[in-house]
Protein backbone atom coordinates (compact mmCIF):
# COMPACT_ATOMS: atom_id res chain seq x y z
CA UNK A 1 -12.87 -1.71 24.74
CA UNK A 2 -15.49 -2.72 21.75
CA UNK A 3 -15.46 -4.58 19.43
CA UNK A 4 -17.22 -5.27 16.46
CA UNK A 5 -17.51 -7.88 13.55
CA UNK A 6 -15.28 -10.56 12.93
CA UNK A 7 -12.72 -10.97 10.41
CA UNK A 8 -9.14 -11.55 9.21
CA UNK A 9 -8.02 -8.11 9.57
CA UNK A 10 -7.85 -5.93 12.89
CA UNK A 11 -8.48 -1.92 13.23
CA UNK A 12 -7.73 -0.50 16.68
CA UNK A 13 -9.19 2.75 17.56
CA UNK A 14 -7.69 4.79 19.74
CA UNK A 15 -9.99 7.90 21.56
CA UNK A 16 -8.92 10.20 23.31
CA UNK A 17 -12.27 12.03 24.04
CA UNK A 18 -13.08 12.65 27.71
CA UNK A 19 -16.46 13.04 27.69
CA UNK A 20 -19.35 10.28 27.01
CA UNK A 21 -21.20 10.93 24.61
CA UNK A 22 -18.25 12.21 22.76
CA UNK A 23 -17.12 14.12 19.35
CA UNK A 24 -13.71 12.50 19.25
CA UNK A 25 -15.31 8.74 20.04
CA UNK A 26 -18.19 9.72 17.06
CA UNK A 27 -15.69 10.62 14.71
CA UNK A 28 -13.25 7.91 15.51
CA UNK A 29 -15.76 5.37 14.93
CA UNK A 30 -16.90 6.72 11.87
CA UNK A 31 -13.59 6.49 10.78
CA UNK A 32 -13.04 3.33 11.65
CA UNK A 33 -16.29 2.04 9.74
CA UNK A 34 -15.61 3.75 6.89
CA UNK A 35 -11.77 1.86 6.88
CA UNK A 36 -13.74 -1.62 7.81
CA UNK A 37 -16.02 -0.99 4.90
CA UNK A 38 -13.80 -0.15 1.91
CA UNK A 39 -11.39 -3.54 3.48
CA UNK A 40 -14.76 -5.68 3.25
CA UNK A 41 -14.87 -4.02 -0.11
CA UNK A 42 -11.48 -5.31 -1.23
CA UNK A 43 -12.28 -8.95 0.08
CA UNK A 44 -10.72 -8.73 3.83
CA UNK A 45 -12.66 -9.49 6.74
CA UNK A 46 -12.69 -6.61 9.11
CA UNK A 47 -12.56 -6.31 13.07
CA UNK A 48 -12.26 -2.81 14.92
CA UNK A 49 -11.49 -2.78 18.74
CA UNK A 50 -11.45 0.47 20.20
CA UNK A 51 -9.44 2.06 23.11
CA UNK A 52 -11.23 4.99 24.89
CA UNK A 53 -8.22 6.40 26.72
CA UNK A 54 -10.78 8.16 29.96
CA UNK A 55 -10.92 4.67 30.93
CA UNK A 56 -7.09 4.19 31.36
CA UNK A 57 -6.14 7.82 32.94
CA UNK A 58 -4.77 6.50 36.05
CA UNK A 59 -3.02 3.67 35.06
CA UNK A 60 -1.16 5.44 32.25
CA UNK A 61 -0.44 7.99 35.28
CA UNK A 62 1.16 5.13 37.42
CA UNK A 63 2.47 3.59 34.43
CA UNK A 64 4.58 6.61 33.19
CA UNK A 65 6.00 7.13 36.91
CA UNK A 66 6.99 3.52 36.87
CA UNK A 67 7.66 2.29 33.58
CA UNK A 68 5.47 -0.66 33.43
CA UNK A 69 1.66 -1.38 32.01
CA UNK A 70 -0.62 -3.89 33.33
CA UNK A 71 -3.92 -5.17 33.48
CA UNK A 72 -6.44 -3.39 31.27
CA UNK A 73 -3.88 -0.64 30.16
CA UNK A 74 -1.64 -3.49 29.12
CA UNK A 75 -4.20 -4.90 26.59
CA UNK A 76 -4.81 -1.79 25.56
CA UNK A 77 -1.36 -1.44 24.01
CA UNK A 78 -1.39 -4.94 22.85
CA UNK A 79 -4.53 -4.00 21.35
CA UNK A 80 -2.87 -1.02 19.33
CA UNK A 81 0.96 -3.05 18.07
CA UNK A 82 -0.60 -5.92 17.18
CA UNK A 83 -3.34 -4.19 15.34
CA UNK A 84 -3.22 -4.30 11.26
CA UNK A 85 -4.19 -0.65 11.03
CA UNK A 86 -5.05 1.71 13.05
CA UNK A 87 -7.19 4.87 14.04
CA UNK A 88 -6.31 7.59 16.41
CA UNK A 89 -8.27 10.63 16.91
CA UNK A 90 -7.90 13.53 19.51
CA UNK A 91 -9.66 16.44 20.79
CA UNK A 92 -7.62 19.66 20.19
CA UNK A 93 -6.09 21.52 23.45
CA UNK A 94 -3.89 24.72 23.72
CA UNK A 95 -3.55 24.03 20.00
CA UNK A 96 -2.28 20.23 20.15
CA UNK A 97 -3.36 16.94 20.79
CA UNK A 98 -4.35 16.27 24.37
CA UNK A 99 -1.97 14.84 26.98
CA UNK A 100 -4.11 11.98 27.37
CA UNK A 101 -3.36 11.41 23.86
CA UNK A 102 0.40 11.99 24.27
CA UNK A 103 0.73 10.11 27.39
CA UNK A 104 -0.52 6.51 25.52
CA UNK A 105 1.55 6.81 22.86
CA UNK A 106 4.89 7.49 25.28
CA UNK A 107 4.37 4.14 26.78
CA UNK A 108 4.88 2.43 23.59
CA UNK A 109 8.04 0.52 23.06
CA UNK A 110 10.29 2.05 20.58
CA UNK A 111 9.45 0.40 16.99
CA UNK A 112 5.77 -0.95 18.03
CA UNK A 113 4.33 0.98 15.51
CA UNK A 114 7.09 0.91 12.74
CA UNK A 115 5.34 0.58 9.55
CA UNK A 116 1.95 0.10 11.08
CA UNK A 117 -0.61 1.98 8.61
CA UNK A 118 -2.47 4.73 10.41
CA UNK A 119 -5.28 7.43 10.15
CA UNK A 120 -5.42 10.31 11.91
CA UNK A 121 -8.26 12.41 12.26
CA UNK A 122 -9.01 15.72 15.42
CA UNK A 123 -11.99 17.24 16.98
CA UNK A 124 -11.90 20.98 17.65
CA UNK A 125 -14.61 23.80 18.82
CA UNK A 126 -13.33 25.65 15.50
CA UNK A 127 -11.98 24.91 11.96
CA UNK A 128 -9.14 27.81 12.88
CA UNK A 129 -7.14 24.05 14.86
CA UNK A 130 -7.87 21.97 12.36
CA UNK A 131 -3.32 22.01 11.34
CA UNK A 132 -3.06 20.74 14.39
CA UNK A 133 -3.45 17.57 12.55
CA UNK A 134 0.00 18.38 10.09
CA UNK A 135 2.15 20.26 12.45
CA UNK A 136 1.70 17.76 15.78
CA UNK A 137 -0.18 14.01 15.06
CA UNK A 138 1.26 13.84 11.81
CA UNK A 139 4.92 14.39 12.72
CA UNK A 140 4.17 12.25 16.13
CA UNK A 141 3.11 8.93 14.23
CA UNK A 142 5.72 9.98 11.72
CA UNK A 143 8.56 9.88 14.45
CA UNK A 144 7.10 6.35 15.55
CA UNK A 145 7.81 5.35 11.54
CA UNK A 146 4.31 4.80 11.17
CA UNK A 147 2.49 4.60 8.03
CA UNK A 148 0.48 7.93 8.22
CA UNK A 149 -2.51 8.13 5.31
CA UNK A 150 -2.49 11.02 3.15
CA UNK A 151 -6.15 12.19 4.23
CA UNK A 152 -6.18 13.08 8.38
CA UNK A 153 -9.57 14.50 9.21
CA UNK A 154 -10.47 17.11 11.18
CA UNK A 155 -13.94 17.66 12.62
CA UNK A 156 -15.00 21.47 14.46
CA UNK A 157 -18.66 22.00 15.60
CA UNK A 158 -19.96 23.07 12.51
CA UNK A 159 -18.37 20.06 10.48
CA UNK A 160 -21.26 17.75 12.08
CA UNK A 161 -24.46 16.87 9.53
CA UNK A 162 -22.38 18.77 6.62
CA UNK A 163 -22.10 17.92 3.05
CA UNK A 164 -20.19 18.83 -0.14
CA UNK A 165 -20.73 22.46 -0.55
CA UNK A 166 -19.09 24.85 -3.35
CA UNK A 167 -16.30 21.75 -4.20
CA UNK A 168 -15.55 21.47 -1.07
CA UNK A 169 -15.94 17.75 0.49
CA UNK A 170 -17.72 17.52 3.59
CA UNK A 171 -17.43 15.76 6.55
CA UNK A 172 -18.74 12.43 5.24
CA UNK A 173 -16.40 12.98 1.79
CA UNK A 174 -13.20 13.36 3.50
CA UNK A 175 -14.28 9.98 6.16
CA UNK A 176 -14.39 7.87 3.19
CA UNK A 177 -11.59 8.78 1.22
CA UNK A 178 -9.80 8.55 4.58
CA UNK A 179 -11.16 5.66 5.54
CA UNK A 180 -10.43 3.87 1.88
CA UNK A 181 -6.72 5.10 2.33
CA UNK A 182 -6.15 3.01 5.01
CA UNK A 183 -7.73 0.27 3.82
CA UNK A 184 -5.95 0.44 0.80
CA UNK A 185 -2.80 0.62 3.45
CA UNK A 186 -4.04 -2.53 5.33
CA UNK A 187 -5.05 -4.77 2.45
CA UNK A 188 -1.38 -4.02 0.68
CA UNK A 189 0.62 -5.75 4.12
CA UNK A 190 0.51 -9.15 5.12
CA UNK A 191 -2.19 -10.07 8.09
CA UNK A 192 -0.29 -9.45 11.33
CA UNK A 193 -0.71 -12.59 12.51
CA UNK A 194 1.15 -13.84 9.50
CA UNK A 195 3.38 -11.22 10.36
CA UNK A 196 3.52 -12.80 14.11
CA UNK A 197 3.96 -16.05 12.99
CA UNK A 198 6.92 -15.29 10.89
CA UNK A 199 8.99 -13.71 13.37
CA UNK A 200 8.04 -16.07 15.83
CA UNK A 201 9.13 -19.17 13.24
CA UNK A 202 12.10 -21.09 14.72
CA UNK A 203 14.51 -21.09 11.77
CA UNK A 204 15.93 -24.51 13.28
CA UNK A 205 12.81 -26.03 13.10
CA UNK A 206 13.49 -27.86 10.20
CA UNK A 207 17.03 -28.43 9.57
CA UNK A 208 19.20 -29.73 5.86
CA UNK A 209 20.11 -33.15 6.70
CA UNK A 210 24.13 -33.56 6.62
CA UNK A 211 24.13 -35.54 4.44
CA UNK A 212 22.81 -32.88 2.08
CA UNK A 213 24.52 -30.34 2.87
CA UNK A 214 27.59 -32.89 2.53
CA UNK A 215 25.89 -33.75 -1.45
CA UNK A 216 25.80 -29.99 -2.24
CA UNK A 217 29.38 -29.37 -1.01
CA UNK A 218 27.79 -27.70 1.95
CA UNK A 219 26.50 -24.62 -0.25
């Protein structure tokens, strides 16, 4: 894990490339500082962490046959539910998201990513995957009740070092709209450790006296 500049508001990045240097990483960290920008653009500090998944393969492995993470693997998921946004990109096999990919995100506890804003984005040999995007990650985060931004990005060989052409937004277009849609995602919930702290608040803590409640006819 990485991480870079400090700040009030957390981005976790989630890789699933398996290869170093890798397309999935580059675009997932473009992503992500295109997000951290448009929040330091709004006012927010920003923070992004990332998770390359090649570096947890085994533990997931043991993890899924025994139902339990630890170590690294464990702050890894930590990492990702207790994030304020976050960014998950894949490389594209047999036409869906890699079972790296899969594999993290089935060792999430139910709800740990309910209403968590997200971006999506995919890295493919060919533009011919790029709905991999709509008819797999989207419905995945989606089933996880997930805040999925409109804009998921998709990124084939020829996408790389490409610019607006004919109307059509590049590469670098469609990271920063992307990128601003989660931020505006982010900036619109409370910090999660505000979040944290409220559901952590003891609601006993600080109690009516009785003789209060007696003086208000215990309403």
């Amino acid at each position: 894990m990485t991480a870079r500049s400090a700040g009030g508001r957390t981005i976790a990045v989630v890789s699933a490339g398996l290869g170093q240097p890798s397309s999935t990483r580059l675009l997932a960290d473009r992503l992500a500082a295109a997000a951290a920008d448009a929040l330091r653009d709004r006012g927010a500090g920003a923070e992004v962490v990332t998770v390359d998944l090649r570096d947890h393969a085994h533990q997931m492995v043991d993890a899924t046959l025994t139902g339990f993470t630890a170590g690294a693997l464990r702050d890894a998921v930590e990492t990702v539910t207790g994030a304020d946004g976050l960014v998950a990109v894949t490389p594209v096999f047999n036409a869906s998201y890699s079972g790296l990919f899969k594999t993290f995100f089935d060792l999430l506890e139910r709800g740990s990513l309910e209403g968590l804003p997200v971006l999506i984005g995919a890295t493919g040999g060919t533009a011919r995957h790029s709905l991999v995007l709509e008819h797999a990650v989207r419905p995945l985060f989606a089933y996880m009740r997930a805040v999925v931004a409109p804009t998921a990005v998709y990124a084939a060989s020829e996408d790389w070092g490409s610019g607006r052409s004919g109307g059509v937004d590049g590469l670098p277009e469609r990271v920063a709209r992307a990128g601003d849609e989660l931020a505006s995602l982010v900036a619109a919930r409370p910090p999660a450790a505000a979040r944290r702290d409220a559901q952590d608040a003891d609601p006993y803590e600080d109690p009516v006296p009785f003789e209060q409640l007696l003086a208000s006819g215990g309403q």
